[in-house]
Protein backbone atom coordinates (compact mmCIF):
# COMPACT_ATOMS: atom_id res chain seq x y z
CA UNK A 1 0.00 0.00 0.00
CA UNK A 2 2.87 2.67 0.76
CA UNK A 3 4.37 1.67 -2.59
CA UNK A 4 0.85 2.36 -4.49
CA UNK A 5 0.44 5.54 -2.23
CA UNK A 6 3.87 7.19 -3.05
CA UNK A 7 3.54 6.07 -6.38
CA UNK A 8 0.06 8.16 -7.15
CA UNK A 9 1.61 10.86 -5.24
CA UNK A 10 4.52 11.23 -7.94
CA UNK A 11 2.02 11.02 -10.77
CA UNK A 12 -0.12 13.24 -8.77
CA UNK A 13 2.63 15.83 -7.61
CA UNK A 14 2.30 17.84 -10.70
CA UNK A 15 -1.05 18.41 -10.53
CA UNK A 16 -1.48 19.68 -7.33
CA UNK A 17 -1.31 23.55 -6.55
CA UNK A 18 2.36 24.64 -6.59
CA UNK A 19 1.61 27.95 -4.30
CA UNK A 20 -1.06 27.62 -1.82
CA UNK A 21 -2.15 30.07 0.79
CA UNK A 22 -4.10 28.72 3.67
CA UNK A 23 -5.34 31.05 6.90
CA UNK A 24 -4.12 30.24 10.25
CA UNK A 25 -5.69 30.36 13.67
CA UNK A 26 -4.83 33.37 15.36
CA UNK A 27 -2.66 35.33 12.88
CA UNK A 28 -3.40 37.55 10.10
CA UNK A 29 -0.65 36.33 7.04
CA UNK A 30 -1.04 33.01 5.66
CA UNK A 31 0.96 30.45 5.42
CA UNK A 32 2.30 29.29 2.28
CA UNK A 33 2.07 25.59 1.95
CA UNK A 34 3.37 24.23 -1.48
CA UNK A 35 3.65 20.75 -2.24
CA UNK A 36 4.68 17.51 -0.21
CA UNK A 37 8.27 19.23 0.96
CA UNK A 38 6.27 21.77 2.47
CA UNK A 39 4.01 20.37 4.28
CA UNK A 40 6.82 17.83 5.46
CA UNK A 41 8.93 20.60 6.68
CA UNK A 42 5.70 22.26 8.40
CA UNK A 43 5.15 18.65 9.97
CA UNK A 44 8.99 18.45 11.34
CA UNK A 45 9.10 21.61 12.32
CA UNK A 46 6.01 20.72 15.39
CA UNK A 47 8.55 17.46 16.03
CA UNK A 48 6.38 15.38 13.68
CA UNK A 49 7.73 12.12 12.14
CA UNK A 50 6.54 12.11 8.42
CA UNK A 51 5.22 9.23 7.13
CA UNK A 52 4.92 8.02 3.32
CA UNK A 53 2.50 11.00 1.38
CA UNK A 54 -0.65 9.80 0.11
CA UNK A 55 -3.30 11.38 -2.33
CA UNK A 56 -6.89 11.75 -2.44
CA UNK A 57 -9.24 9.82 -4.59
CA UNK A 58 -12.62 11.40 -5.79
CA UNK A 59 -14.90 11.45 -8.92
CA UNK A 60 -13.88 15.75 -9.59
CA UNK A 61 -10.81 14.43 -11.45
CA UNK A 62 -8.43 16.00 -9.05
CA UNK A 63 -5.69 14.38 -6.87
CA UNK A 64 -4.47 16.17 -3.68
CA UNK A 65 -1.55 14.79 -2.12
CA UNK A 66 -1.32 14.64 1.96
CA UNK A 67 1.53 13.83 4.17
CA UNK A 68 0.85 12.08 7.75
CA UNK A 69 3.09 11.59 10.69
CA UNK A 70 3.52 10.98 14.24
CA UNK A 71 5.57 11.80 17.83
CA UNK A 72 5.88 9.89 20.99
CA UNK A 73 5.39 10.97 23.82
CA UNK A 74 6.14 12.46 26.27
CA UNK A 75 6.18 15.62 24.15
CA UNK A 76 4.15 19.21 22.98
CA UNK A 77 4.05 20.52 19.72
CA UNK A 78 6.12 23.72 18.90
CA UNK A 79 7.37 23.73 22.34
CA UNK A 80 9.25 20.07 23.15
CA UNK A 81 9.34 19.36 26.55
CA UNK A 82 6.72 21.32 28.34
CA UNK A 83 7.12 21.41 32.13
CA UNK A 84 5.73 23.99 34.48
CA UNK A 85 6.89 23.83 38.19
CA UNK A 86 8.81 20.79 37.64
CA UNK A 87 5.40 19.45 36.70
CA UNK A 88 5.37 17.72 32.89
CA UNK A 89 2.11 19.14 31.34
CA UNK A 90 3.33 18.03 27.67
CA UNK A 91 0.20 17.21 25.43
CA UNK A 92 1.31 14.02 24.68
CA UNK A 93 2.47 11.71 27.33
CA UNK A 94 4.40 8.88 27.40
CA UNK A 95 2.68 5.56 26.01
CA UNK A 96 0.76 7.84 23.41
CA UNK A 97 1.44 9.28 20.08
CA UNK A 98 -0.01 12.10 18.29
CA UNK A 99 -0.84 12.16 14.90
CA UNK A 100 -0.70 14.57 12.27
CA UNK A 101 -2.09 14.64 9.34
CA UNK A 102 -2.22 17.12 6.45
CA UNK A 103 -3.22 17.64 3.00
CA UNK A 104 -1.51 19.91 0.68
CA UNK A 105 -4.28 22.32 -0.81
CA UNK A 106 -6.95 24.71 0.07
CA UNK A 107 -9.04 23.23 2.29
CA UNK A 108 -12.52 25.03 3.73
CA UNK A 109 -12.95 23.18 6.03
CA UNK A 110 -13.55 24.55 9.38
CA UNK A 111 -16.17 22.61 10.66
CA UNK A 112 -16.07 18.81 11.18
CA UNK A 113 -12.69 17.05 10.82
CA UNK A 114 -13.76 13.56 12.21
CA UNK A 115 -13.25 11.90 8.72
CA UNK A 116 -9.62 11.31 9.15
CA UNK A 117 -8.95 7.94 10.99
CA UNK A 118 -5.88 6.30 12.57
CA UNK A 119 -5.67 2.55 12.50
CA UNK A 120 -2.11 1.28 14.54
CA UNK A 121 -0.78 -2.15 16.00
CA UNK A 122 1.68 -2.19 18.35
CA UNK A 123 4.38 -4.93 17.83
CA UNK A 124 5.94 -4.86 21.25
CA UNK A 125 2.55 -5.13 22.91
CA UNK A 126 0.60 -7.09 20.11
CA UNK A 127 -2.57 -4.44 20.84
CA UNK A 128 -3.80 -2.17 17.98
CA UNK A 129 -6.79 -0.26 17.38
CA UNK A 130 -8.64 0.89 13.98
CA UNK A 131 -10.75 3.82 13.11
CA UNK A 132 -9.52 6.35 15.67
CA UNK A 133 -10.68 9.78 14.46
CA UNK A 134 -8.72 12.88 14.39
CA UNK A 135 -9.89 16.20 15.05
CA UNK A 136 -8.09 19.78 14.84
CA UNK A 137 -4.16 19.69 15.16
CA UNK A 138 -4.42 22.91 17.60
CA UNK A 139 -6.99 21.92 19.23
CA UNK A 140 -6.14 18.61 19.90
CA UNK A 141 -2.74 20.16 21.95
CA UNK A 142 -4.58 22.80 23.27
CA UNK A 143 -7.31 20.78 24.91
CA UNK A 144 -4.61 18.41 25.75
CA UNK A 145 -2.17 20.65 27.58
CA UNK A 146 -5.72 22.34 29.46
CA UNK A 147 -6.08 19.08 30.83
CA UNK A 148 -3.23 18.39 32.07
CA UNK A 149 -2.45 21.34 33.40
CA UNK A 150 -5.98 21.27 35.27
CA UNK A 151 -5.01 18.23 36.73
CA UNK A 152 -1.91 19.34 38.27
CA UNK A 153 -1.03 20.88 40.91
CA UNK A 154 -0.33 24.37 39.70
CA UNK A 155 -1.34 27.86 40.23
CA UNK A 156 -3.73 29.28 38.21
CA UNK A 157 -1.66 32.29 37.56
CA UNK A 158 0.51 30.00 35.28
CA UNK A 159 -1.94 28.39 33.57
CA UNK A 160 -3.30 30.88 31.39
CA UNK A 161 0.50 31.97 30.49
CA UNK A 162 1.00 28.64 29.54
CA UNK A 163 -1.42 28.13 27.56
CA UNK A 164 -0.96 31.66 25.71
CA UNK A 165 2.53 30.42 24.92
CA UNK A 166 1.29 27.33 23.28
CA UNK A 167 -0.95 29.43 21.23
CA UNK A 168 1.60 31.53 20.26
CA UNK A 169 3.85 28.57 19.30
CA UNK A 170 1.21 27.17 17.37
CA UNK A 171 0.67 29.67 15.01
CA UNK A 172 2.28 28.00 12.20
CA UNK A 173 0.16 25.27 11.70
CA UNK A 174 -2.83 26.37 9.22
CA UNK A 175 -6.12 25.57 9.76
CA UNK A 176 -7.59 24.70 7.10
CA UNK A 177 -7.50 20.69 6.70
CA UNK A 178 -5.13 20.00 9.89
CA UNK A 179 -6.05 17.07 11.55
CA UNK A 180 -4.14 15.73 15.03
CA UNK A 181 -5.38 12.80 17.13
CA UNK A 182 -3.95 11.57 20.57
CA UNK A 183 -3.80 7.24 20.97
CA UNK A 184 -2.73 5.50 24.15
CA UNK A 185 -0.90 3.23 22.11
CA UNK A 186 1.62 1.66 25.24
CA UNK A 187 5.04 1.88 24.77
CA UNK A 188 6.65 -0.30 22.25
CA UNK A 189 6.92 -0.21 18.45
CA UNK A 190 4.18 0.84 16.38
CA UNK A 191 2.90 0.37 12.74
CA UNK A 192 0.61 3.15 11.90
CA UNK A 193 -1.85 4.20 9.09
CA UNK A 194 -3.31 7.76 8.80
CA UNK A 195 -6.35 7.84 6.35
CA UNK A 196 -10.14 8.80 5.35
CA UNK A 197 -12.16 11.33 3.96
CA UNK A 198 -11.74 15.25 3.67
CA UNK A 199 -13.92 17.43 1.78
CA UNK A 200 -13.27 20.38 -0.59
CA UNK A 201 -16.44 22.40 -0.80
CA UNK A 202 -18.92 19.94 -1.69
CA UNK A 203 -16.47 17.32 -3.00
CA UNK A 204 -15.53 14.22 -0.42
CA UNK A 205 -11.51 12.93 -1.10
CA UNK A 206 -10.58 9.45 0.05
CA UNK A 207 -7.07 9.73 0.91
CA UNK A 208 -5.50 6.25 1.08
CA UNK A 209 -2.93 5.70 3.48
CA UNK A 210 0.26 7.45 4.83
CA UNK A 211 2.00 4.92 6.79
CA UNK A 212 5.03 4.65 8.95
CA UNK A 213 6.31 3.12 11.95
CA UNK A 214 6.90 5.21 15.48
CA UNK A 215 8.83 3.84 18.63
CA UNK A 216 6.20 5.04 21.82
């Protein structure tokens, strides 16, 4: 399947938009996302693990590629290692992984994002789930960190400074299409598959699968 995937995406490639804009959460200038090295550099750049790119199948005779990834735990998006008081607060602890997941193209989609799944087996532990749906990347962390920073046993004073900064870090990733998902995978070594459906205005893409493998 990763074969087949990254072969469509090279076919595909040229026929995707070669400068996109896309608006982001909380900031006025756009992003520019163009292509697959974009959108993997926008991916490692939050401390995401690409996996293989994929494309998107529909009946509107268009192609978007998509690149999906993963990080281990524990860990935070555009921050690393995010400890307050000696406290770690990090959105992703360890035993989980986050995944990423985004498509290259102008996406309006700011409502639902539940059509992106996650299906992962982990080899150390022999457990594995399928159809885990991903939400927003941002708000996925966000929520994340709010919990656990709820749950500790800090100050309020430093909670809404820590969150602030997370925003702030967060500002590259553009919200249009972004999907992140948090698993409680266990520790060990784990085979993953991002995948599903995304729509462009009234058009549904299948995007087949971006796999990859991610030590928890």
């Amino acid at each position: 399947m990763a074969q087949q995937s990254t072969a469509l995406v090279t076919r595909a490639t040229d026929a995707a938009s070669r400068s996109l804009t896309i608006p982001i959460r909380a900031q006025s200038a756009p992003v520019p996302v163009d292509g697959v090295e974009a959108a993997n550099r926008l991916l490692r750049q939050l401390g995401i693990t690409t996996f293989t790119p994929t494309v998107g199948l529909s009946t509107d005779l268009t192609f978007p590629v998509a690149v999906g990834g993963a990080v281990a735990g524990p860990y935070t998006p555009g921050i690393g290692n995010l400890t307050i008081a000696n406290v770690s607060v990090n959105a992703v602890r360890g035993g989980e992984i986050l995944y990423g997941f985004l498509p290259v193209g102008v996406f309006a989609d700011f409502g639902d994002k539940s059509g992106v799944h996650v299906a992962w087996f982990n080899a150390t532990t022999l457990r594995g789930g399928l159809g885990a749906p991903l939400a927003g990347l941002t708000d996925t962390v966000i929520d994340a960190v709010t919990r656990r920073v709820k749950a500790a046993p800090i100050p309020p004073t430093m909670y809404a400074g820590t969150v602030s900064r997370l925003k702030r870090a967060l500002r590259i990733v553009p919200s249009n299409g972004v999907r992140g998902g948090l698993v409680d995978t266990g520790e060990g070594v784990v085979f993953c598959a991002v995948y599903g459906t995304v729509k462009r205005g009234k058009t549904s893409y299948f995007f087949l699968p971006s796999v990859g493998v991610t030590r928890a």
